[in-house]
PDB file of N, CA and C in Angstrom:
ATOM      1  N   UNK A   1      22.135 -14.693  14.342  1.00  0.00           N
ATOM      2  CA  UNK A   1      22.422 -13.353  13.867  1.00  0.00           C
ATOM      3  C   UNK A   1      22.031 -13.205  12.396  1.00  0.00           C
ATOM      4  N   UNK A   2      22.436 -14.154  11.831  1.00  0.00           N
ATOM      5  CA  UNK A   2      21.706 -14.039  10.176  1.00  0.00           C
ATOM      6  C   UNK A   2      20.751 -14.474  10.017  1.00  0.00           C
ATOM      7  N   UNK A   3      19.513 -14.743  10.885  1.00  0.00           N
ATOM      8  CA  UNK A   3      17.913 -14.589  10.496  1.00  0.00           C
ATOM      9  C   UNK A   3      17.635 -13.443  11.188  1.00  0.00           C
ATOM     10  N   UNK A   4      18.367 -12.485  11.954  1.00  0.00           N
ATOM     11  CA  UNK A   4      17.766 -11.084  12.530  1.00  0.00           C
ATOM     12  C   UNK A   4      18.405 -10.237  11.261  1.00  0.00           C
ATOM     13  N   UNK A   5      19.354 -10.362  10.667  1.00  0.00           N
ATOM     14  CA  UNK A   5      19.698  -9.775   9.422  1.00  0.00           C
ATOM     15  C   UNK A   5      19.004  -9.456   8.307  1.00  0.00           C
ATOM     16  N   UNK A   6      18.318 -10.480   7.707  1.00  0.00           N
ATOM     17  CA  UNK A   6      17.929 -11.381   6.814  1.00  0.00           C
ATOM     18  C   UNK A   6      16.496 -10.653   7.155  1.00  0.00           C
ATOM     19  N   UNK A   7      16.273 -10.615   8.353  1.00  0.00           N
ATOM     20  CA  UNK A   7      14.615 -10.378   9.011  1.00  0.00           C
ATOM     21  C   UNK A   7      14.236  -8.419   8.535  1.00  0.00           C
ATOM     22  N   UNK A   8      15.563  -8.349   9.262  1.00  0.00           N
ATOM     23  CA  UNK A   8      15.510  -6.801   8.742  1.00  0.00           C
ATOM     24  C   UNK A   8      15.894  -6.310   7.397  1.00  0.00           C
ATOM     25  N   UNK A   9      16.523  -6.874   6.772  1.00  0.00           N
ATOM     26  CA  UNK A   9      16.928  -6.675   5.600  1.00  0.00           C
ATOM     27  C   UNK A   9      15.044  -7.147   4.399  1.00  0.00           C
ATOM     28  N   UNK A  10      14.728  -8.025   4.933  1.00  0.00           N
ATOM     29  CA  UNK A  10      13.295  -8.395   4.738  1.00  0.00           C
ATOM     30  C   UNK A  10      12.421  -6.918   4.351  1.00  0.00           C
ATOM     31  N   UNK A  11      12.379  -6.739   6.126  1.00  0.00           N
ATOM     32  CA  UNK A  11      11.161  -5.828   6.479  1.00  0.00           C
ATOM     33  C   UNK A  11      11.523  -4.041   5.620  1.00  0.00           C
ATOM     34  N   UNK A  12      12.742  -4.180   4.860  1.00  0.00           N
ATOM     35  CA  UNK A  12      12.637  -2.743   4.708  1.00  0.00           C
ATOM     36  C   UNK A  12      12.772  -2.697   3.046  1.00  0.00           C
ATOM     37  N   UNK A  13      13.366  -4.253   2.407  1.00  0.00           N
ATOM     38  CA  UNK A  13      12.695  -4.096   1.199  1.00  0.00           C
ATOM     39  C   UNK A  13      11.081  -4.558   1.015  1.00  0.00           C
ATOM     40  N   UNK A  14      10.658  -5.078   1.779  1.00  0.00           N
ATOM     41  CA  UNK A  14       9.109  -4.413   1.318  1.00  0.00           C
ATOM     42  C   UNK A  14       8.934  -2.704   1.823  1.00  0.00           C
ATOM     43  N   UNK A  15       8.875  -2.327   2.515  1.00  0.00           N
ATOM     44  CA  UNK A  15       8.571  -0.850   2.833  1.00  0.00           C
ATOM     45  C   UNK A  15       8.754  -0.425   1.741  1.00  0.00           C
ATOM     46  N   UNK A  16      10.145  -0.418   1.371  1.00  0.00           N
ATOM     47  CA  UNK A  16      10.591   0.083  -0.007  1.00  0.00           C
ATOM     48  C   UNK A  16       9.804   0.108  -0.493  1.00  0.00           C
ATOM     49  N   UNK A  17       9.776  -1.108  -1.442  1.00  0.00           N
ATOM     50  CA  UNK A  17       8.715  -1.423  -2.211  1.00  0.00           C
ATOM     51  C   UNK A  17       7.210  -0.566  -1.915  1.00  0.00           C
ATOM     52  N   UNK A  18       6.691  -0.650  -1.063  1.00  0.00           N
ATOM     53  CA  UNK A  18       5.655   0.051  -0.625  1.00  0.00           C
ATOM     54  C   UNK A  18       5.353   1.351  -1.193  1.00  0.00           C
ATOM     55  N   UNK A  19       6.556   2.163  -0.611  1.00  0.00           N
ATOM     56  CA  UNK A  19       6.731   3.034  -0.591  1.00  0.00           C
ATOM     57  C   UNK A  19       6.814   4.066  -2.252  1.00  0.00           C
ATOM     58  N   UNK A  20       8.000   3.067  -2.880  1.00  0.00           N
ATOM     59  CA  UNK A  20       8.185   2.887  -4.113  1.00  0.00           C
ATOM     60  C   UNK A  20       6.381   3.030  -4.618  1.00  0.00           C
ATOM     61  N   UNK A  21       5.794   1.935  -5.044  1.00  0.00           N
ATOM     62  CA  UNK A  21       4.666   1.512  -5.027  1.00  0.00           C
ATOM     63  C   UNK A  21       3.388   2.658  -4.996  1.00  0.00           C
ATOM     64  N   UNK A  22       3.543   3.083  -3.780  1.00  0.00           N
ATOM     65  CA  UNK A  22       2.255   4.735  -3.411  1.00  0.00           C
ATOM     66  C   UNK A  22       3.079   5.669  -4.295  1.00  0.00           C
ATOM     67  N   UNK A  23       4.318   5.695  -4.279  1.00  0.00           N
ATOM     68  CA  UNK A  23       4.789   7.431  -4.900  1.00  0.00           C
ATOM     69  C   UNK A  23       4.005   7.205  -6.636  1.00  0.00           C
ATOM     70  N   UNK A  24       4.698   5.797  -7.355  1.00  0.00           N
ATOM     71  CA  UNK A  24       4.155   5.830  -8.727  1.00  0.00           C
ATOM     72  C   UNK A  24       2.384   5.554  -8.843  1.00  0.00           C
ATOM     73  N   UNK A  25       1.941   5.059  -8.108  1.00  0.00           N
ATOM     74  CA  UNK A  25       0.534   5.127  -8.038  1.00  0.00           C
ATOM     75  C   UNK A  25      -0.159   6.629  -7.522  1.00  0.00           C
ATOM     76  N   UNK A  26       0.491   7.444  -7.058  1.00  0.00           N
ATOM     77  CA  UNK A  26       0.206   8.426  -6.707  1.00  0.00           C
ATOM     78  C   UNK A  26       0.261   9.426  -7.675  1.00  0.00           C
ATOM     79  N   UNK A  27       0.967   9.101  -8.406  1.00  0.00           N
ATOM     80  CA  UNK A  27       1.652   9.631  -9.384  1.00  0.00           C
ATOM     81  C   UNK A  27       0.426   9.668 -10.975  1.00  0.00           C
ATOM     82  N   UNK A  28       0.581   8.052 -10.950  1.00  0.00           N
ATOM     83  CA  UNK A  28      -0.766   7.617 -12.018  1.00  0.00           C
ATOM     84  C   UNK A  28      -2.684   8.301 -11.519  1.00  0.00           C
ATOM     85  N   UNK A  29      -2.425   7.868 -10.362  1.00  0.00           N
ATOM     86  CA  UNK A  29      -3.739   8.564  -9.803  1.00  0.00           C
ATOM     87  C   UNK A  29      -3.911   9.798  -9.931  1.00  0.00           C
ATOM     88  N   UNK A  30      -3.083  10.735  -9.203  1.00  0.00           N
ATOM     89  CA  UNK A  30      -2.841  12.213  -9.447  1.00  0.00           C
ATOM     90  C   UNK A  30      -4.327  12.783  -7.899  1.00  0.00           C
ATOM     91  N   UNK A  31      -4.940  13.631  -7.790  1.00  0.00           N
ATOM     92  CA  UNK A  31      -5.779  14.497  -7.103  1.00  0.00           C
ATOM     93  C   UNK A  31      -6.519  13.037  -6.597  1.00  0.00           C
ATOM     94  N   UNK A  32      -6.799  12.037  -7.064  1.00  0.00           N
ATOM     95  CA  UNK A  32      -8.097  11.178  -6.956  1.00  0.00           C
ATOM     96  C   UNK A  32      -7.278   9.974  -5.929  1.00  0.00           C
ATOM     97  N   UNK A  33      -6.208  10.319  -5.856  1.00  0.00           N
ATOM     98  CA  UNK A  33      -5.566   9.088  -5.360  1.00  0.00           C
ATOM     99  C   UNK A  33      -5.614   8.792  -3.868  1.00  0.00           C
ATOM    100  N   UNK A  34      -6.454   9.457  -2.911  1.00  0.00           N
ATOM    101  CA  UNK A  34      -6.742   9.329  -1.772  1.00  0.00           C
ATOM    102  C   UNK A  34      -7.940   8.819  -1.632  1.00  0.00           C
ATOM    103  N   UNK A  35      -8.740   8.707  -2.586  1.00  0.00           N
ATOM    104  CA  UNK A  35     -10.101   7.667  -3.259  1.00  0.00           C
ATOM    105  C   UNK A  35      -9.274   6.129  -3.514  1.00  0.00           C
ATOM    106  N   UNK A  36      -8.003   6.249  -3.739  1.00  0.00           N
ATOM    107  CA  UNK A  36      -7.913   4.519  -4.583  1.00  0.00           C
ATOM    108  C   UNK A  36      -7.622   3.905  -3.022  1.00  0.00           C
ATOM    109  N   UNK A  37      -7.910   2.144  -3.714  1.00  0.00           N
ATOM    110  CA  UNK A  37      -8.278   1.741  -2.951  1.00  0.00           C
ATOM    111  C   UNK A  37      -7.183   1.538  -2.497  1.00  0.00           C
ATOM    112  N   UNK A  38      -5.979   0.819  -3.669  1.00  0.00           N
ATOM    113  CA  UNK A  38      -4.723   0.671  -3.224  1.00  0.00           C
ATOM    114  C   UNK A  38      -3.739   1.717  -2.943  1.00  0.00           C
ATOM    115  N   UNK A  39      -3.537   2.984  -2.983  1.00  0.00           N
ATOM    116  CA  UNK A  39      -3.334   3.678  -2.744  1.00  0.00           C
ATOM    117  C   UNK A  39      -3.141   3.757  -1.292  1.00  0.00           C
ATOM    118  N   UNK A  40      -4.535   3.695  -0.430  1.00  0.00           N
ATOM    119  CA  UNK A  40      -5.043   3.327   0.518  1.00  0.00           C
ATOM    120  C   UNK A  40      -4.203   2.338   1.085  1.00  0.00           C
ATOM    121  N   UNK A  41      -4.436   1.037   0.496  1.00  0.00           N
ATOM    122  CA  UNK A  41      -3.293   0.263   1.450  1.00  0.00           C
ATOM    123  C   UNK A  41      -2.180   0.276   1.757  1.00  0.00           C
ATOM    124  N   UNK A  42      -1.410   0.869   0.512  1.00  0.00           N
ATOM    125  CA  UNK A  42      -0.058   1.066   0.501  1.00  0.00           C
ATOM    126  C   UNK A  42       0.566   2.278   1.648  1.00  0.00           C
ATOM    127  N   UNK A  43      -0.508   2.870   1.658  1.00  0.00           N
ATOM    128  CA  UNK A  43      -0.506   3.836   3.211  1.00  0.00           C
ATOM    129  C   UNK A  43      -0.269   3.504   4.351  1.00  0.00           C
ATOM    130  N   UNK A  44      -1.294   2.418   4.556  1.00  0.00           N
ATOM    131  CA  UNK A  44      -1.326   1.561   5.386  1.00  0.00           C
ATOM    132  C   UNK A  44      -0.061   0.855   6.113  1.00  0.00           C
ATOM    133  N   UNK A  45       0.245   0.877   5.236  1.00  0.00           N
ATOM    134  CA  UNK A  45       1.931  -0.375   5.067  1.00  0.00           C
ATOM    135  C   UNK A  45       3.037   0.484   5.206  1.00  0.00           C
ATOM    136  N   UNK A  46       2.579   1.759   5.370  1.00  0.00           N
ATOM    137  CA  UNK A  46       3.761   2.512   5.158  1.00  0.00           C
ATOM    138  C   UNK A  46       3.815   3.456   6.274  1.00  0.00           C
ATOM    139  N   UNK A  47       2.917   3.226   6.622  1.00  0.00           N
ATOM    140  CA  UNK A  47       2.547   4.479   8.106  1.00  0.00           C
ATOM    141  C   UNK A  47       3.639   4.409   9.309  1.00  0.00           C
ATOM    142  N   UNK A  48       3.387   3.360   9.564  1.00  0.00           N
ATOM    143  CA  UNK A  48       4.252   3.056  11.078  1.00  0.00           C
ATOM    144  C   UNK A  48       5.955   3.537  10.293  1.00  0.00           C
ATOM    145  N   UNK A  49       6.384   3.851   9.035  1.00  0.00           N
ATOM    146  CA  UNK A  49       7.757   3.749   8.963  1.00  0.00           C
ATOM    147  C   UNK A  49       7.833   5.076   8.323  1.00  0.00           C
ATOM    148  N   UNK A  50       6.719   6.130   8.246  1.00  0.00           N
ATOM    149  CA  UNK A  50       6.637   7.303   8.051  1.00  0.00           C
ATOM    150  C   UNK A  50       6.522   8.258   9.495  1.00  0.00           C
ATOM    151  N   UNK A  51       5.226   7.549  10.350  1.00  0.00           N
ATOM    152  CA  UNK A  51       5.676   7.972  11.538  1.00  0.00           C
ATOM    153  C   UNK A  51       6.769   8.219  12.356  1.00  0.00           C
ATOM    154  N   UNK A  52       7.470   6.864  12.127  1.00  0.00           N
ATOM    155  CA  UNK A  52       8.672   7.203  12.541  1.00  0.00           C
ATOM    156  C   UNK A  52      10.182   7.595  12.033  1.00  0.00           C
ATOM    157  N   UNK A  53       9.855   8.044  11.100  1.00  0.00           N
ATOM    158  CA  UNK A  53      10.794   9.209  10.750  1.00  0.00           C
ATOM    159  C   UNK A  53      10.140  10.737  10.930  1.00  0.00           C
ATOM    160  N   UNK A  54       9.312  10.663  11.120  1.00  0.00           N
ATOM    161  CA  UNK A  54       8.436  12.173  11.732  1.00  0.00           C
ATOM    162  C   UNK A  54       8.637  12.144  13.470  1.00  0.00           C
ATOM    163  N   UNK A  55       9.464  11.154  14.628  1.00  0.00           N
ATOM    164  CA  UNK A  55       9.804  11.461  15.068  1.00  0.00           C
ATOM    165  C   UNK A  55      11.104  11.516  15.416  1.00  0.00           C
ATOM    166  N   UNK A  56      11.856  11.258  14.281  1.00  0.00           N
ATOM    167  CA  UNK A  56      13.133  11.079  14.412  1.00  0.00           C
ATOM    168  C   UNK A  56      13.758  12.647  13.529  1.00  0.00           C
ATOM    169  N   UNK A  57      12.807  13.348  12.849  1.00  0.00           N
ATOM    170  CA  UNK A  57      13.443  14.189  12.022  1.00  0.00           C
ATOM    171  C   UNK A  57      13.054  16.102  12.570  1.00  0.00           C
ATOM    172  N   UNK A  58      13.812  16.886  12.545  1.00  0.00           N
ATOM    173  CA  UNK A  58      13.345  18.240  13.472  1.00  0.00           C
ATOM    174  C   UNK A  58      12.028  18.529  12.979  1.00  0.00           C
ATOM    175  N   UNK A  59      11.000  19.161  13.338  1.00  0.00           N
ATOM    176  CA  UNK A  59       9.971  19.625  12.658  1.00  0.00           C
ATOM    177  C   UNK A  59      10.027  20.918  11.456  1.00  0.00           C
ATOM    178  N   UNK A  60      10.958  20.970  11.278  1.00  0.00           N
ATOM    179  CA  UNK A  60      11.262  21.927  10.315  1.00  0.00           C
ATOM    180  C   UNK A  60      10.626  21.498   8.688  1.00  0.00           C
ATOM    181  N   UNK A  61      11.403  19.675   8.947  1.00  0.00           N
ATOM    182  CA  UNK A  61      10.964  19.462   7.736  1.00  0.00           C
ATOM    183  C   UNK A  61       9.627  19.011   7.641  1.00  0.00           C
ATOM    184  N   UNK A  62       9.008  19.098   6.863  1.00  0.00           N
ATOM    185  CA  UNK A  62       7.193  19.357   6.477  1.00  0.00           C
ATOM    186  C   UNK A  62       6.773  17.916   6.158  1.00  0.00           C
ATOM    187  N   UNK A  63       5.927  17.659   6.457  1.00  0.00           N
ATOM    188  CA  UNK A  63       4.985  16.604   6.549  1.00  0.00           C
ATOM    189  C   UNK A  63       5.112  15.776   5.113  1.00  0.00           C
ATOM    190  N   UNK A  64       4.959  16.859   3.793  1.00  0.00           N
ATOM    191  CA  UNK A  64       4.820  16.416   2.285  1.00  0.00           C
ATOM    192  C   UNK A  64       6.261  15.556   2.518  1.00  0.00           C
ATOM    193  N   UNK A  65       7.472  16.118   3.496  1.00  0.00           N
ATOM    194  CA  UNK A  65       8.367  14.995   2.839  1.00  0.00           C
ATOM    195  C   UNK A  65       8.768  13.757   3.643  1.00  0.00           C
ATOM    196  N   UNK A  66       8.257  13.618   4.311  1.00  0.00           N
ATOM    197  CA  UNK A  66       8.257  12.320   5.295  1.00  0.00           C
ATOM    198  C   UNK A  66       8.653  11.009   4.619  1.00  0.00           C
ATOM    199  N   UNK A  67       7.582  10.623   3.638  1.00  0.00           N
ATOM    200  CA  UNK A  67       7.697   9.607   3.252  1.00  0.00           C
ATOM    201  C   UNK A  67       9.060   9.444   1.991  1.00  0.00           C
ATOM    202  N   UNK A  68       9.356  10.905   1.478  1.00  0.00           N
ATOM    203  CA  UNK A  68      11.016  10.471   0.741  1.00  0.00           C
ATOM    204  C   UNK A  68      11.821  10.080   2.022  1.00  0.00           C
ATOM    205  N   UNK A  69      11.849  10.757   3.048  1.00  0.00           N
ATOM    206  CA  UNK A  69      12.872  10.591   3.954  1.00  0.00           C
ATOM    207  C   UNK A  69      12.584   9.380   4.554  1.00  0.00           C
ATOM    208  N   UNK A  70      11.848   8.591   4.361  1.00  0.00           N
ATOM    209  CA  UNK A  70      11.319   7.464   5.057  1.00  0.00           C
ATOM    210  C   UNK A  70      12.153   6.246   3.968  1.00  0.00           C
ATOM    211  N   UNK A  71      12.116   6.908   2.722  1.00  0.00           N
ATOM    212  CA  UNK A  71      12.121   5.680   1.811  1.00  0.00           C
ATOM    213  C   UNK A  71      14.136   5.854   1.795  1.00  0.00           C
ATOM    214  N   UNK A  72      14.590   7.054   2.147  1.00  0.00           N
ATOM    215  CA  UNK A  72      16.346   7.418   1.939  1.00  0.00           C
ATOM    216  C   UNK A  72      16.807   6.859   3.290  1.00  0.00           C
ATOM    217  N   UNK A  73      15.671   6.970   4.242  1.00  0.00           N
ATOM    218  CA  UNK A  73      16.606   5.943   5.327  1.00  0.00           C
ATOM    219  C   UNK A  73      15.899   4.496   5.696  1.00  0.00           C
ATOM    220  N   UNK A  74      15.250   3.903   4.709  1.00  0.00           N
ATOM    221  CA  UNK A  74      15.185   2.379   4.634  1.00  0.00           C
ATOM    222  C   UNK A  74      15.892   1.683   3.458  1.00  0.00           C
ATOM    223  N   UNK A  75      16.347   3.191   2.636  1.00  0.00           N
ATOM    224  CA  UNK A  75      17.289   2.751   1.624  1.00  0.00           C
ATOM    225  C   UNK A  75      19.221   2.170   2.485  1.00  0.00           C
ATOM    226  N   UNK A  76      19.059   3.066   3.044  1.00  0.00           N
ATOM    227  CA  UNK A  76      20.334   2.988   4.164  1.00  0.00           C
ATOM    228  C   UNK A  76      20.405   1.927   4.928  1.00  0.00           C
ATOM    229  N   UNK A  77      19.094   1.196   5.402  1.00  0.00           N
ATOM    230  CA  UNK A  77      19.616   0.337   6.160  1.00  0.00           C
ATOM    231  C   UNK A  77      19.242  -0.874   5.735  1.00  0.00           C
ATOM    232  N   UNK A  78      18.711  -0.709   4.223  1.00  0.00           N
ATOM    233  CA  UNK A  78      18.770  -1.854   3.479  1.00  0.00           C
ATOM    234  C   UNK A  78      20.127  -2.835   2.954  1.00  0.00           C
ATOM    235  N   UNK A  79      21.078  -1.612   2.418  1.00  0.00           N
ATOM    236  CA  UNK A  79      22.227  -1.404   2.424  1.00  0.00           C
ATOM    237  C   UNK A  79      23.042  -2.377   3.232  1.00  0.00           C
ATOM    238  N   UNK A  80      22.830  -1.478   4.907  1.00  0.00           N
ATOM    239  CA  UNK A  80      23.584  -2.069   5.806  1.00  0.00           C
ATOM    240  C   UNK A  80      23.631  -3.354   6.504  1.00  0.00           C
ATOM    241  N   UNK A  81      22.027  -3.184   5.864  1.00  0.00           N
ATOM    242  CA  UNK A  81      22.032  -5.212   6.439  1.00  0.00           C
ATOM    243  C   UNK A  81      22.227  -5.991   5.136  1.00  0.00           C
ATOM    244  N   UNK A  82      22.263  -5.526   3.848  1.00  0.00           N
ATOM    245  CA  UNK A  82      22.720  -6.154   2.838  1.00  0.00           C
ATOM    246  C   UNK A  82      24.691  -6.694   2.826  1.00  0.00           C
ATOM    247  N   UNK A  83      24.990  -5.656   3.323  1.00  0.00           N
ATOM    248  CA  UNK A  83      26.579  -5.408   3.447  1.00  0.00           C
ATOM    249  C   UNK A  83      26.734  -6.480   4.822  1.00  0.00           C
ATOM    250  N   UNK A  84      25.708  -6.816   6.332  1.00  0.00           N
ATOM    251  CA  UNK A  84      26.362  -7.268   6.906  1.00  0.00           C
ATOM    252  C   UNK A  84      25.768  -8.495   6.353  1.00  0.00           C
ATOM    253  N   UNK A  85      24.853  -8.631   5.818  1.00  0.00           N
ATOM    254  CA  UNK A  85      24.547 -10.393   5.410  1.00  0.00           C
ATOM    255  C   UNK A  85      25.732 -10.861   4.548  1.00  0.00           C
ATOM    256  N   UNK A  86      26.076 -10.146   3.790  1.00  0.00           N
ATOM    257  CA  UNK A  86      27.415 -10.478   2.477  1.00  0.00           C
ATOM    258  C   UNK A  86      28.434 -10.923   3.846  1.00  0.00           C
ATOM    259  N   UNK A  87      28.726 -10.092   4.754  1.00  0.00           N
ATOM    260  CA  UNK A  87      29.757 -10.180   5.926  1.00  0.00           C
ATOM    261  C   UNK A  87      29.640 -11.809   6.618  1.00  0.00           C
ATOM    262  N   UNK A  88      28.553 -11.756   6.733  1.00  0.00           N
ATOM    263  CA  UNK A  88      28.177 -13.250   7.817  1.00  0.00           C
ATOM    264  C   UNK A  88      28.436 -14.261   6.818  1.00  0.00           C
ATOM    265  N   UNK A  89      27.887 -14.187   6.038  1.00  0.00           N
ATOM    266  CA  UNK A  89      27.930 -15.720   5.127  1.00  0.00           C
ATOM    267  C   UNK A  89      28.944 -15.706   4.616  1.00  0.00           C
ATOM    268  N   UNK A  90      29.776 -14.750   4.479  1.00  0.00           N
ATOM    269  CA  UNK A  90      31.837 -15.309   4.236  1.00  0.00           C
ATOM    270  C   UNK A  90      32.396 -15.720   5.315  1.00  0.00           C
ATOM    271  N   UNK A  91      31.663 -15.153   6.410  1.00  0.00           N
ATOM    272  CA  UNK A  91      32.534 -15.759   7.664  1.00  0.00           C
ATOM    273  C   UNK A  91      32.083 -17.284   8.329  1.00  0.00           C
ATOM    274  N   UNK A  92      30.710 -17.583   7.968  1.00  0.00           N
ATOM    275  CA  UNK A  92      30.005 -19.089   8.366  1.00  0.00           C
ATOM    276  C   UNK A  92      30.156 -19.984   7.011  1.00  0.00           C
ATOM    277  N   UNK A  93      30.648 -19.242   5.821  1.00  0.00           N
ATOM    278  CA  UNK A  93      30.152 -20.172   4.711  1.00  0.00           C
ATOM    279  C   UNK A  93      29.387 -19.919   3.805  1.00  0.00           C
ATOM    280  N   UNK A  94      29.358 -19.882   2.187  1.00  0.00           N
ATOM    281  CA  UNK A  94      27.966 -19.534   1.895  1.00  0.00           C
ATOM    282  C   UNK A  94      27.236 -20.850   1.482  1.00  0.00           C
ATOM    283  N   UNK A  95      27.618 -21.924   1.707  1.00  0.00           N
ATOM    284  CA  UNK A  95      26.373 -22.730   1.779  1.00  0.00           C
ATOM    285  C   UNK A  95      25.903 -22.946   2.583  1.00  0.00           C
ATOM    286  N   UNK A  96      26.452 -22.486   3.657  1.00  0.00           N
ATOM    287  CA  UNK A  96      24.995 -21.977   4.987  1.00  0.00           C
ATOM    288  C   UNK A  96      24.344 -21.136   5.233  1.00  0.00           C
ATOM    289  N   UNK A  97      24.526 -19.947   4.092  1.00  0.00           N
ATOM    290  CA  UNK A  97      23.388 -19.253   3.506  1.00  0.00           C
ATOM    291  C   UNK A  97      22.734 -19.459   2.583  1.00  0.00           C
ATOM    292  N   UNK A  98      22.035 -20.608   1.946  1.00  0.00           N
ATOM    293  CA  UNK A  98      21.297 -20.940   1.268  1.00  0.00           C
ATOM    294  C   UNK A  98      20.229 -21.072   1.693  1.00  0.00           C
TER     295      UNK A  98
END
């Protein structure tokens, strides 16, 4: 249970990060930033967890905001697997989370 924790708690601070990552590069780039290269990748990396909050969210909300809402609910369940990893390793020990 605490390497599926640990696994997910993993996979959504990089997204973050990612995510994090395209908004300030997007930011520095400005109009040209669909030319950069990294820009580009960071898209990449971020797609599958933008998609799917575009089908999890009504269509009301617009495309431009996908990726905040992408980054407020990987913030959430960063959280929650942060809170249950703290949970597991008081209950096994924490030097068996090392």
């Amino acid at each position: 249970m605490l390497l599926f924790v640990s696994a997910v708690k993993l996979v959504a601070e990089i997204a973050l990060m990612a995510l994090a990552g395209q908004f300030l590069l997007g930011l520095l780039a400005g109009q040209k930033r669909d030319s950069n290269l990294f820009y580009q990748l960071l898209q990449v990396m971020t797609k599958p967890f933008v998609k799917g909050m575009r089908l999890v969210t009504p269509k009301v909300v617009i495309d431009r905001h996908m990726p905040l809402a992408a980054f407020v609910a990987l913030a959430m369940v960063w959280v929650v697997a942060t809170i249950t990893k703290i949970n597991l390793c008081l209950q096994i020990g924490v030097e068996q989370c090392r």
